[in-house]
Protein backbone atom coordinates (compact mmCIF):
# COMPACT_ATOMS: atom_id res chain seq x y z
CA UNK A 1 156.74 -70.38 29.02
CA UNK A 2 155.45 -73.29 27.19
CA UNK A 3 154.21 -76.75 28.80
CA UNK A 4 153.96 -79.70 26.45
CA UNK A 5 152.00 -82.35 27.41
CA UNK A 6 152.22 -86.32 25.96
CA UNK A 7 150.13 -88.97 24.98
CA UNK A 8 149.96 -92.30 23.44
CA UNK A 9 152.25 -94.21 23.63
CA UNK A 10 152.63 -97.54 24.06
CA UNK A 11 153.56 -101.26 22.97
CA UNK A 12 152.62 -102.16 19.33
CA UNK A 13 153.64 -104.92 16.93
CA UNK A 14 155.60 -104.14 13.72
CA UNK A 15 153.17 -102.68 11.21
CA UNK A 16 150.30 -101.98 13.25
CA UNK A 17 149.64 -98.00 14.23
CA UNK A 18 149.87 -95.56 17.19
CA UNK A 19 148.57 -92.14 17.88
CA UNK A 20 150.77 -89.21 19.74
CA UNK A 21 148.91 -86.45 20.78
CA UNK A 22 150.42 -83.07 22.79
CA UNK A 23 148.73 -80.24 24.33
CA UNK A 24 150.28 -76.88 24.78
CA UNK A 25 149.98 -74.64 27.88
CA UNK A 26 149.02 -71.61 25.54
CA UNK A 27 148.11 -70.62 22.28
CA UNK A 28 149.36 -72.49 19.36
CA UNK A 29 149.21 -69.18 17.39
CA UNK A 30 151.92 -67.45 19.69
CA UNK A 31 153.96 -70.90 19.17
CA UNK A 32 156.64 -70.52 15.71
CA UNK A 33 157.43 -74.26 15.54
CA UNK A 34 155.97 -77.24 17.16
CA UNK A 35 156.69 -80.97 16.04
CA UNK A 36 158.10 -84.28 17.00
CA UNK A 37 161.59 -85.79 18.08
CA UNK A 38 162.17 -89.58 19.08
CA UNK A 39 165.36 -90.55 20.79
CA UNK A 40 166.36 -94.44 20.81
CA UNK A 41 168.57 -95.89 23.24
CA UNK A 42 172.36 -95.50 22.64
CA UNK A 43 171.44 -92.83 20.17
CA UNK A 44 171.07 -88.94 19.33
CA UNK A 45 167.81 -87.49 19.70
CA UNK A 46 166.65 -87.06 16.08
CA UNK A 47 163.83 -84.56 14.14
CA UNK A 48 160.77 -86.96 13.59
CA UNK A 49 158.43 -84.08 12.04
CA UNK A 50 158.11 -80.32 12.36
CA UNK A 51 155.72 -77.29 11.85
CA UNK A 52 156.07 -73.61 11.33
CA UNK A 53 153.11 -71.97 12.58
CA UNK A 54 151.33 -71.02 9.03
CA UNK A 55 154.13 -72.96 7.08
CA UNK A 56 154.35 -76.94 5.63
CA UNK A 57 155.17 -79.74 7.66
CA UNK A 58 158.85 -81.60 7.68
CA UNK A 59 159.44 -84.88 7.91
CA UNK A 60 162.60 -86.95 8.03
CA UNK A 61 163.23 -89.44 4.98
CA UNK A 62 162.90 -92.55 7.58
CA UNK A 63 159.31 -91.93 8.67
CA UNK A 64 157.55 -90.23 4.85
CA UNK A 65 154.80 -92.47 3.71
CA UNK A 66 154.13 -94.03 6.84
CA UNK A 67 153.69 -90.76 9.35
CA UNK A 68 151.03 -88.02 9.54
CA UNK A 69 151.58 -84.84 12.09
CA UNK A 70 148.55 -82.76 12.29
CA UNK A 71 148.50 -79.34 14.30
CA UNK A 72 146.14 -77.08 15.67
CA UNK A 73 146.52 -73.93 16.26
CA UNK A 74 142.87 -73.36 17.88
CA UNK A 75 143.16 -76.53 19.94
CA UNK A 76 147.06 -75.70 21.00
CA UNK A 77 148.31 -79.48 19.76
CA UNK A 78 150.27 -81.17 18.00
CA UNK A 79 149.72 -84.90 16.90
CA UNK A 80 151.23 -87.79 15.55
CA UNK A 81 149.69 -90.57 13.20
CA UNK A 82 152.01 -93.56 12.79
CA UNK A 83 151.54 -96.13 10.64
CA UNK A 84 153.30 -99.23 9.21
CA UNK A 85 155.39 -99.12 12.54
CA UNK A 86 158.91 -100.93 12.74
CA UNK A 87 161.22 -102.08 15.15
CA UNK A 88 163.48 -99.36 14.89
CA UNK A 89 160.81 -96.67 15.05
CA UNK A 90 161.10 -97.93 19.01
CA UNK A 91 162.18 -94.31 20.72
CA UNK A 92 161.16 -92.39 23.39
CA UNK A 93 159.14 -89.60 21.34
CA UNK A 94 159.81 -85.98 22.69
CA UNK A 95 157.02 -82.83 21.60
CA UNK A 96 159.14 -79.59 20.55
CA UNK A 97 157.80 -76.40 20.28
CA UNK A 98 159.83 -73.02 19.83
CA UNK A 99 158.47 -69.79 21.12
CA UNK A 100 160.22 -66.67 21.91
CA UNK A 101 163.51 -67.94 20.86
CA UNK A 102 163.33 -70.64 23.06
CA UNK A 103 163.03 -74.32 23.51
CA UNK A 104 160.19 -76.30 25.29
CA UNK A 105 160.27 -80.35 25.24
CA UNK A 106 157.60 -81.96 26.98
CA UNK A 107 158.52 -85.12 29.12
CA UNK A 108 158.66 -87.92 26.80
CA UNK A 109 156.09 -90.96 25.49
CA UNK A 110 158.34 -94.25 25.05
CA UNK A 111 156.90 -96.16 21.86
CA UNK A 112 158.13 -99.94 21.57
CA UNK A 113 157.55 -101.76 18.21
CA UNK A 114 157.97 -105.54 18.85
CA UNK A 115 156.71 -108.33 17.84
């Protein structure tokens, strides 16, 4: 079992920056792949950025340039620097990890970029 813990969200105007930070209930060394997904309303849940444990990070094409995800395997977290926000980066943001062949989401940070 994994727990995934959320922080940071919050109401920012378009280009300014926000912080996500998630804590896992266990070591981020026994964890394969931890990362980010947003979901916006009316939409699919989408891949924001990824991890493997000892590999490179992922990022989707919409967020390169303007997002940083940093993780930790000693600290068991997973963060999220965003910069250059937009409106359309407005999405509840969801931390992923994989472990054992299975799935853990923590509960959800919403992030609204509006001016």
């Amino acid at each position: 079992q994994v727990q995934l813990v959320e922080s940071g969200g919050g109401l920012v105007q378009p280009g300014e920056s926000l912080r996500l930070s998630c804590a896992a209930s266990r070591s981020g060394f026994s964890i394969e792949t931890m990362g980010w997904y947003r979901q916006a309303p009316g939409k699919a849940r989408e891949m924001v950025a990824v991890a493997k444990r000892y590999g490179s990070r992922i990022y989707a094409d919409s967020v390169k340039g303007r997002f940083t995800m940093s993780r930790d395997n000693v600290k068991n977290t997973v963060d999220l620097e965003m910069n250059n926000l937009k409106s359309e980066d407005t999405a509840v943001y969801f931390c992923y990890a994989e472990a054992d062949r299975t799935t853990y989401w923590g509960q959800g940070t919403q992030v609204t970029v509006s001016s």
